[in-house]
PDB file of N, CA and C in Angstrom:
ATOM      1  N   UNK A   1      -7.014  -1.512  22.464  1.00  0.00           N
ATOM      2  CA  UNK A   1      -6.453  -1.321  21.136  1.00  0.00           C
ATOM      3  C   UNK A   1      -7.302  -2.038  20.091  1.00  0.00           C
ATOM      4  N   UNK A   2      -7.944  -2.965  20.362  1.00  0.00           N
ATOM      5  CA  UNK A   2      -8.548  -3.842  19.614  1.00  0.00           C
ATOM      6  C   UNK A   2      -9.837  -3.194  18.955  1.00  0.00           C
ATOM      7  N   UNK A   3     -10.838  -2.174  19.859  1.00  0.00           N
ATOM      8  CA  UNK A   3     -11.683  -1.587  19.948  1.00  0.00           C
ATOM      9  C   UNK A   3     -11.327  -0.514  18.707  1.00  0.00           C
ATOM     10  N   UNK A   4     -10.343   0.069  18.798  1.00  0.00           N
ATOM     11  CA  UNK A   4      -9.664   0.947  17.677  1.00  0.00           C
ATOM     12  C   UNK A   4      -9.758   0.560  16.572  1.00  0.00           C
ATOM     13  N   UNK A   5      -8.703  -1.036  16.448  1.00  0.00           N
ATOM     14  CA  UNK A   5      -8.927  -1.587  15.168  1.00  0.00           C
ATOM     15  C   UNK A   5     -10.297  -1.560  14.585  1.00  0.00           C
ATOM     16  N   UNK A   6     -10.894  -2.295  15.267  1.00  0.00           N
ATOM     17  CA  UNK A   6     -12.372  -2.805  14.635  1.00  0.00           C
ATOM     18  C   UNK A   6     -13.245  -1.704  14.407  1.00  0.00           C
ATOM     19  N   UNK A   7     -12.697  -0.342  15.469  1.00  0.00           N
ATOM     20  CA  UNK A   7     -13.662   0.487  14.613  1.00  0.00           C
ATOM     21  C   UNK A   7     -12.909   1.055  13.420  1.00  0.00           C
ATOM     22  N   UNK A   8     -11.710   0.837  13.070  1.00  0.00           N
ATOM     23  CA  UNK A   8     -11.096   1.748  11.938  1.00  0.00           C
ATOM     24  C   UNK A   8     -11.724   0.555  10.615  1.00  0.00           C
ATOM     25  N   UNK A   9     -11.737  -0.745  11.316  1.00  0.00           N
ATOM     26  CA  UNK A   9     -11.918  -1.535  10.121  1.00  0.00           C
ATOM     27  C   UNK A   9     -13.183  -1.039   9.566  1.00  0.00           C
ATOM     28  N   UNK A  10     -14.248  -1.446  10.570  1.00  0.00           N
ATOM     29  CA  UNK A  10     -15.807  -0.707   9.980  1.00  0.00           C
ATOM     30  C   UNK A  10     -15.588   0.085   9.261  1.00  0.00           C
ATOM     31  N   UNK A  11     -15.219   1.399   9.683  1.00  0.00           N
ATOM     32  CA  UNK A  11     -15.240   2.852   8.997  1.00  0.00           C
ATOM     33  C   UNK A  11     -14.732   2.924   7.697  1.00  0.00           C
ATOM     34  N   UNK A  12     -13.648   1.930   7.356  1.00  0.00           N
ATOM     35  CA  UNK A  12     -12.830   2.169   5.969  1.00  0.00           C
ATOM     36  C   UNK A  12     -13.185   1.205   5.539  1.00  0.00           C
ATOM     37  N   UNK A  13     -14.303  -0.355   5.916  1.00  0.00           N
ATOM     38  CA  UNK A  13     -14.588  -0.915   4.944  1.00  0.00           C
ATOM     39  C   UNK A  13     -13.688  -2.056   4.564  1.00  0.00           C
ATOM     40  N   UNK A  14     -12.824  -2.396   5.719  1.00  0.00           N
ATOM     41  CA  UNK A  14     -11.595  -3.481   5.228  1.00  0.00           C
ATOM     42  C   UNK A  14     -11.602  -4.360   6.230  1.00  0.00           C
ATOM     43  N   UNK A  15     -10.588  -5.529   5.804  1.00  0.00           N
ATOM     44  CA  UNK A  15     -10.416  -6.611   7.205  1.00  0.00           C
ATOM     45  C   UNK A  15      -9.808  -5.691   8.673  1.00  0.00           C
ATOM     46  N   UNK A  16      -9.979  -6.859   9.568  1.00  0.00           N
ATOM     47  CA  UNK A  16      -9.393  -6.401  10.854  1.00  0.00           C
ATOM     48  C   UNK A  16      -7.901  -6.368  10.599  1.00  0.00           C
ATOM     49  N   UNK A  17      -7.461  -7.607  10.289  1.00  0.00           N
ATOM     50  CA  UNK A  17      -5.868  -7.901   9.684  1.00  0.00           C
ATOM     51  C   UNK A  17      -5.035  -7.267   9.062  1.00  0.00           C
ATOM     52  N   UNK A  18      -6.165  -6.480   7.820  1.00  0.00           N
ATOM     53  CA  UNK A  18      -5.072  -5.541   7.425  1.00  0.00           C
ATOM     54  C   UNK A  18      -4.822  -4.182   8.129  1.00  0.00           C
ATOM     55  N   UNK A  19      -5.975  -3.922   8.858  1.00  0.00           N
ATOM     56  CA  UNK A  19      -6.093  -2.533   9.986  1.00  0.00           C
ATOM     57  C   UNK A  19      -5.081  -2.825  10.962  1.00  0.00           C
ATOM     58  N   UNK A  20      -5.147  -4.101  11.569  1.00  0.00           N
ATOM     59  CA  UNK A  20      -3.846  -4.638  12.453  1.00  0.00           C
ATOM     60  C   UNK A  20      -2.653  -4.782  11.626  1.00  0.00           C
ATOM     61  N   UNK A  21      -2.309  -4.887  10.508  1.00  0.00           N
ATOM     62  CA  UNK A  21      -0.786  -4.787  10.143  1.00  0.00           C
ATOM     63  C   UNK A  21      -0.785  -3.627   9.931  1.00  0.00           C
ATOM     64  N   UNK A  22      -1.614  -2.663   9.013  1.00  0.00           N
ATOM     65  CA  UNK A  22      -0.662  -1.530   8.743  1.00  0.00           C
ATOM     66  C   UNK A  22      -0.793  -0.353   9.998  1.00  0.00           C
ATOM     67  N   UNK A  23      -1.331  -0.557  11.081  1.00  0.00           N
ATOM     68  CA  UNK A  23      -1.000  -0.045  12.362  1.00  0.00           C
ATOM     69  C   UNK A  23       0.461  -0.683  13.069  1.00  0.00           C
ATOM     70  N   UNK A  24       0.690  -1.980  12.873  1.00  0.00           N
ATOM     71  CA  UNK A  24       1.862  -2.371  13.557  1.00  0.00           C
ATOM     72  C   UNK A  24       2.974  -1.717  12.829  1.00  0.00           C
ATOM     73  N   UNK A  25       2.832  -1.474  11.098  1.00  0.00           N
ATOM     74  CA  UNK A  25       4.081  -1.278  10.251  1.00  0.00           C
ATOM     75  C   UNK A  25       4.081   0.565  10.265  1.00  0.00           C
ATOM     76  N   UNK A  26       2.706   1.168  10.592  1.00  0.00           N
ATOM     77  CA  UNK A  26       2.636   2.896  10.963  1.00  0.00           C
ATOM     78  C   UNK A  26       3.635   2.484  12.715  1.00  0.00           C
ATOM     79  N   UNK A  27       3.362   2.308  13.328  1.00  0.00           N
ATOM     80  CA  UNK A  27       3.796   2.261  14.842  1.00  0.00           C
ATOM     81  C   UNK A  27       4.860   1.713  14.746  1.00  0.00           C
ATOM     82  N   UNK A  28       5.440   0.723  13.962  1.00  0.00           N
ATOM     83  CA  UNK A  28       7.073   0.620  13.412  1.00  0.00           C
ATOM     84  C   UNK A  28       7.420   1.734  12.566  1.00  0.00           C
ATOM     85  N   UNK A  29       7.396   2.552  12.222  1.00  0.00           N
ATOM     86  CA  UNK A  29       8.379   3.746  11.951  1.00  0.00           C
ATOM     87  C   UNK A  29       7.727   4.053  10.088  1.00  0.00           C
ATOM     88  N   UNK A  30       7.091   3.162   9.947  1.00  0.00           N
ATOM     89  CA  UNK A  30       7.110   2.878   8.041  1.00  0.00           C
ATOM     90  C   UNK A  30       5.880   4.308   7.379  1.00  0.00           C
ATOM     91  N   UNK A  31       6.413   4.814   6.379  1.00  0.00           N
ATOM     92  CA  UNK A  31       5.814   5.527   5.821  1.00  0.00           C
ATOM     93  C   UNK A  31       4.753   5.134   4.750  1.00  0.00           C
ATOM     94  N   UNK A  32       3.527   5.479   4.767  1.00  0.00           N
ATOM     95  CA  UNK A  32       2.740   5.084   3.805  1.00  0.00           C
ATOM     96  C   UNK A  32       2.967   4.960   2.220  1.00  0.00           C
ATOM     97  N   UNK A  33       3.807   5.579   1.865  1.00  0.00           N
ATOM     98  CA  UNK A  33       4.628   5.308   0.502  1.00  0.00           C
ATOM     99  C   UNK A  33       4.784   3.885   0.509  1.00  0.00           C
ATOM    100  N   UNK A  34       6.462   3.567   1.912  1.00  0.00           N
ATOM    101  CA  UNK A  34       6.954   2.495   1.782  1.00  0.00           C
ATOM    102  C   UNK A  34       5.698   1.578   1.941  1.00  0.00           C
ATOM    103  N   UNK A  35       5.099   1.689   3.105  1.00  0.00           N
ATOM    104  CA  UNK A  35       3.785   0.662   3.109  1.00  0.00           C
ATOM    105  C   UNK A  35       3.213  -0.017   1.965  1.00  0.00           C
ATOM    106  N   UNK A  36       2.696   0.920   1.391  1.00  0.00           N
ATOM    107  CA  UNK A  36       1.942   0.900   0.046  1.00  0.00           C
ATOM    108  C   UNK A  36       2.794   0.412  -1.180  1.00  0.00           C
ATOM    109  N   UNK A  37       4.052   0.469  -1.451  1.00  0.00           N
ATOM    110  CA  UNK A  37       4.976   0.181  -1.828  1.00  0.00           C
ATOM    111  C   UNK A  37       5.329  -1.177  -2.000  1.00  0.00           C
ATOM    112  N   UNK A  38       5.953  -1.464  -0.725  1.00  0.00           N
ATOM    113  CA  UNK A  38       6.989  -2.745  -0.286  1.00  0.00           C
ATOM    114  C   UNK A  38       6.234  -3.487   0.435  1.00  0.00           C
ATOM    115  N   UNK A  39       4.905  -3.223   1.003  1.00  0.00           N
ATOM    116  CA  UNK A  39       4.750  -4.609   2.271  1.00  0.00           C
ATOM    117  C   UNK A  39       2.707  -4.558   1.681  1.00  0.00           C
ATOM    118  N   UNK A  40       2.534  -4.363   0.867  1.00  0.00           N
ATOM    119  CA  UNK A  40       1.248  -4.708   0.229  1.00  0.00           C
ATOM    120  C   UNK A  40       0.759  -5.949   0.401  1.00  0.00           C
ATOM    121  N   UNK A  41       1.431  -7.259   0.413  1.00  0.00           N
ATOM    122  CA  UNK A  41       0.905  -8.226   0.925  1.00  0.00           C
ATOM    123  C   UNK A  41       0.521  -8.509   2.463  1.00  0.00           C
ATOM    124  N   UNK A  42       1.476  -7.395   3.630  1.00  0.00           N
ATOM    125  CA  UNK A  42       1.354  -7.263   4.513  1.00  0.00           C
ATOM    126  C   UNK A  42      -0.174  -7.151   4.872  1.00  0.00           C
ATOM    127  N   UNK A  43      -0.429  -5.770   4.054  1.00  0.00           N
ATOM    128  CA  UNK A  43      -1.415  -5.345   4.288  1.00  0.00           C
ATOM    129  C   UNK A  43      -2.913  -5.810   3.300  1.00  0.00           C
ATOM    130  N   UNK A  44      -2.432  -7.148   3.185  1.00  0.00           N
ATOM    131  CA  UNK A  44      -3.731  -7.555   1.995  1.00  0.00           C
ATOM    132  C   UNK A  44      -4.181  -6.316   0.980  1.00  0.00           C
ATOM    133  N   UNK A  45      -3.253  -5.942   0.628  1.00  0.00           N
ATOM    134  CA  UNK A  45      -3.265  -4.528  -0.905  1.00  0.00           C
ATOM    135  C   UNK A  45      -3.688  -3.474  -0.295  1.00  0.00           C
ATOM    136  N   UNK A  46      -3.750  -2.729   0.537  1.00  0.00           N
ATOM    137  CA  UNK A  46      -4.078  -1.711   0.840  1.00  0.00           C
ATOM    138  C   UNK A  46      -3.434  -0.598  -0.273  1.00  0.00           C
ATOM    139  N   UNK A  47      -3.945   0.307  -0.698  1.00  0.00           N
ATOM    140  CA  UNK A  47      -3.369   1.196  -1.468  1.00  0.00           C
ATOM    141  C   UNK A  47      -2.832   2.281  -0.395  1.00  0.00           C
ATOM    142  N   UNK A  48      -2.095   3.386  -1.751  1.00  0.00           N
ATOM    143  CA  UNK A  48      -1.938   4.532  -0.670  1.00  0.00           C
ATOM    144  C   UNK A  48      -2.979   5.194   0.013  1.00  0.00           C
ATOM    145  N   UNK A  49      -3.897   5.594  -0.846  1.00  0.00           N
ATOM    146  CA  UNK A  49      -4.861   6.461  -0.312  1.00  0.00           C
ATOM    147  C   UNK A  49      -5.943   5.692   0.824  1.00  0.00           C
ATOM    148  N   UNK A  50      -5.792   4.292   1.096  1.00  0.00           N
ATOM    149  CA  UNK A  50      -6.345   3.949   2.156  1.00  0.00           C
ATOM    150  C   UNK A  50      -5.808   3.880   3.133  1.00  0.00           C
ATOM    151  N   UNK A  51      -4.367   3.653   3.350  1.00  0.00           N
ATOM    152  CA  UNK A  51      -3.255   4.070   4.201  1.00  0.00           C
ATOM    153  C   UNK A  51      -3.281   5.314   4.631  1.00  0.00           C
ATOM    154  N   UNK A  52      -3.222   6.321   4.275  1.00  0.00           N
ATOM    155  CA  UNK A  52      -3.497   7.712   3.896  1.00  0.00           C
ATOM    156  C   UNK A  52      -4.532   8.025   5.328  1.00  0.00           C
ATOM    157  N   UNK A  53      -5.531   7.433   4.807  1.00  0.00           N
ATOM    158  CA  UNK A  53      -6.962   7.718   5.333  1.00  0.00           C
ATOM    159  C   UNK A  53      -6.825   6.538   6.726  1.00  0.00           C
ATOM    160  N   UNK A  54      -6.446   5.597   6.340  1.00  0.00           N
ATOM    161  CA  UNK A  54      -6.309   4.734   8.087  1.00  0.00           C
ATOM    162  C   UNK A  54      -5.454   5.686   8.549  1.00  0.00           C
ATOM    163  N   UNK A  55      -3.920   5.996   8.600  1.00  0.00           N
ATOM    164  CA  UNK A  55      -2.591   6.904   9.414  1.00  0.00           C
ATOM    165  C   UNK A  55      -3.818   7.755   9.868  1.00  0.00           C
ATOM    166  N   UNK A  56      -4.250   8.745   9.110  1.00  0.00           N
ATOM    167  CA  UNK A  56      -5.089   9.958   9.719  1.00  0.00           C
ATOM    168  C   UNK A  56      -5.997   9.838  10.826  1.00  0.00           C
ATOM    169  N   UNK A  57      -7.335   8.722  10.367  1.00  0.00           N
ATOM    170  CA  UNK A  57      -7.878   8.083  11.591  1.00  0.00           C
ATOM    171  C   UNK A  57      -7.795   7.446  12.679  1.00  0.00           C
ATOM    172  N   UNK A  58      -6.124   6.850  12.577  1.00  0.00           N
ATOM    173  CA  UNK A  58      -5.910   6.398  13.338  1.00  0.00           C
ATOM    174  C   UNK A  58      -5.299   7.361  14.674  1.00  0.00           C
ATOM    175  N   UNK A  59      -4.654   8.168  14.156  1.00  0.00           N
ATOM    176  CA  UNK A  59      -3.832   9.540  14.600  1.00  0.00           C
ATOM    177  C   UNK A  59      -5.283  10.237  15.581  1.00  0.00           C
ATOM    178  N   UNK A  60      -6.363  10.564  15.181  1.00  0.00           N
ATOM    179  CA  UNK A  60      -7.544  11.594  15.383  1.00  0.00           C
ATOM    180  C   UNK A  60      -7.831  10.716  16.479  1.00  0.00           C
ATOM    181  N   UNK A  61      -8.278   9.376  16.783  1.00  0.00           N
ATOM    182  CA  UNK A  61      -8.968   8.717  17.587  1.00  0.00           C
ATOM    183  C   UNK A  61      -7.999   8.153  18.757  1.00  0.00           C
ATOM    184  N   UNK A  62      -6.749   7.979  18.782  1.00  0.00           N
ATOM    185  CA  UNK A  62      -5.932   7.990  19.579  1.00  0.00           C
ATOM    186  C   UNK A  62      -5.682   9.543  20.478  1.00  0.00           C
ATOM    187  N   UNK A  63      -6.197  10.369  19.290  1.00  0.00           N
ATOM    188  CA  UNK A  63      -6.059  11.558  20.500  1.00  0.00           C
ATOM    189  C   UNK A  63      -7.035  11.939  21.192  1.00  0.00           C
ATOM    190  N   UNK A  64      -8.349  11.516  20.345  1.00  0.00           N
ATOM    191  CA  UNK A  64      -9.507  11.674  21.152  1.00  0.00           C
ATOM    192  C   UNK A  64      -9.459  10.754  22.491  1.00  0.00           C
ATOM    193  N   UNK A  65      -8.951   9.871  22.177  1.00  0.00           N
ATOM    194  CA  UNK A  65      -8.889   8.316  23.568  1.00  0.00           C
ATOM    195  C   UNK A  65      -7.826   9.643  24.762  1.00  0.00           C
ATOM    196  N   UNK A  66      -6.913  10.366  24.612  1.00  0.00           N
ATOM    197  CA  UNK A  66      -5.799  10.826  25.484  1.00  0.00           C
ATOM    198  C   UNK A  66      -6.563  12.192  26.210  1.00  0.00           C
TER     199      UNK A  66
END
């Protein structure tokens, strides 16, 4: 899982930390609205549209891994 993170971090250009929270708060049930919304400090400011773009990549490369 870790391997995931760090490559989503590379690719989008952000910390590991925030790639690791807003995967824990996507894999807890939370919608990128609310994300982007309500738990922004979670995610050291991630906006929507980087949320957006992590959910998607994250989604594509988990299926490529299956």
């Amino acid at each position: 899982m870790q391997n995931i993170h760090a490559q989503l971090a590379q690719e989008l250009k952000v910390a590991m930390r925030q790639v690791e929270a807003a995967v824990a708060l996507l894999d807890g049930g939370a919608t990128v609205p609310f994300i982007a919304r309500y738990r922004k400090e979670a995610t050291g400011g991630l906006d929507d549209i980087q949320l957006r773009e992590l959910e998607q990549r994250l989604a594509y490369v988990r299926e490529l891994q299956d």
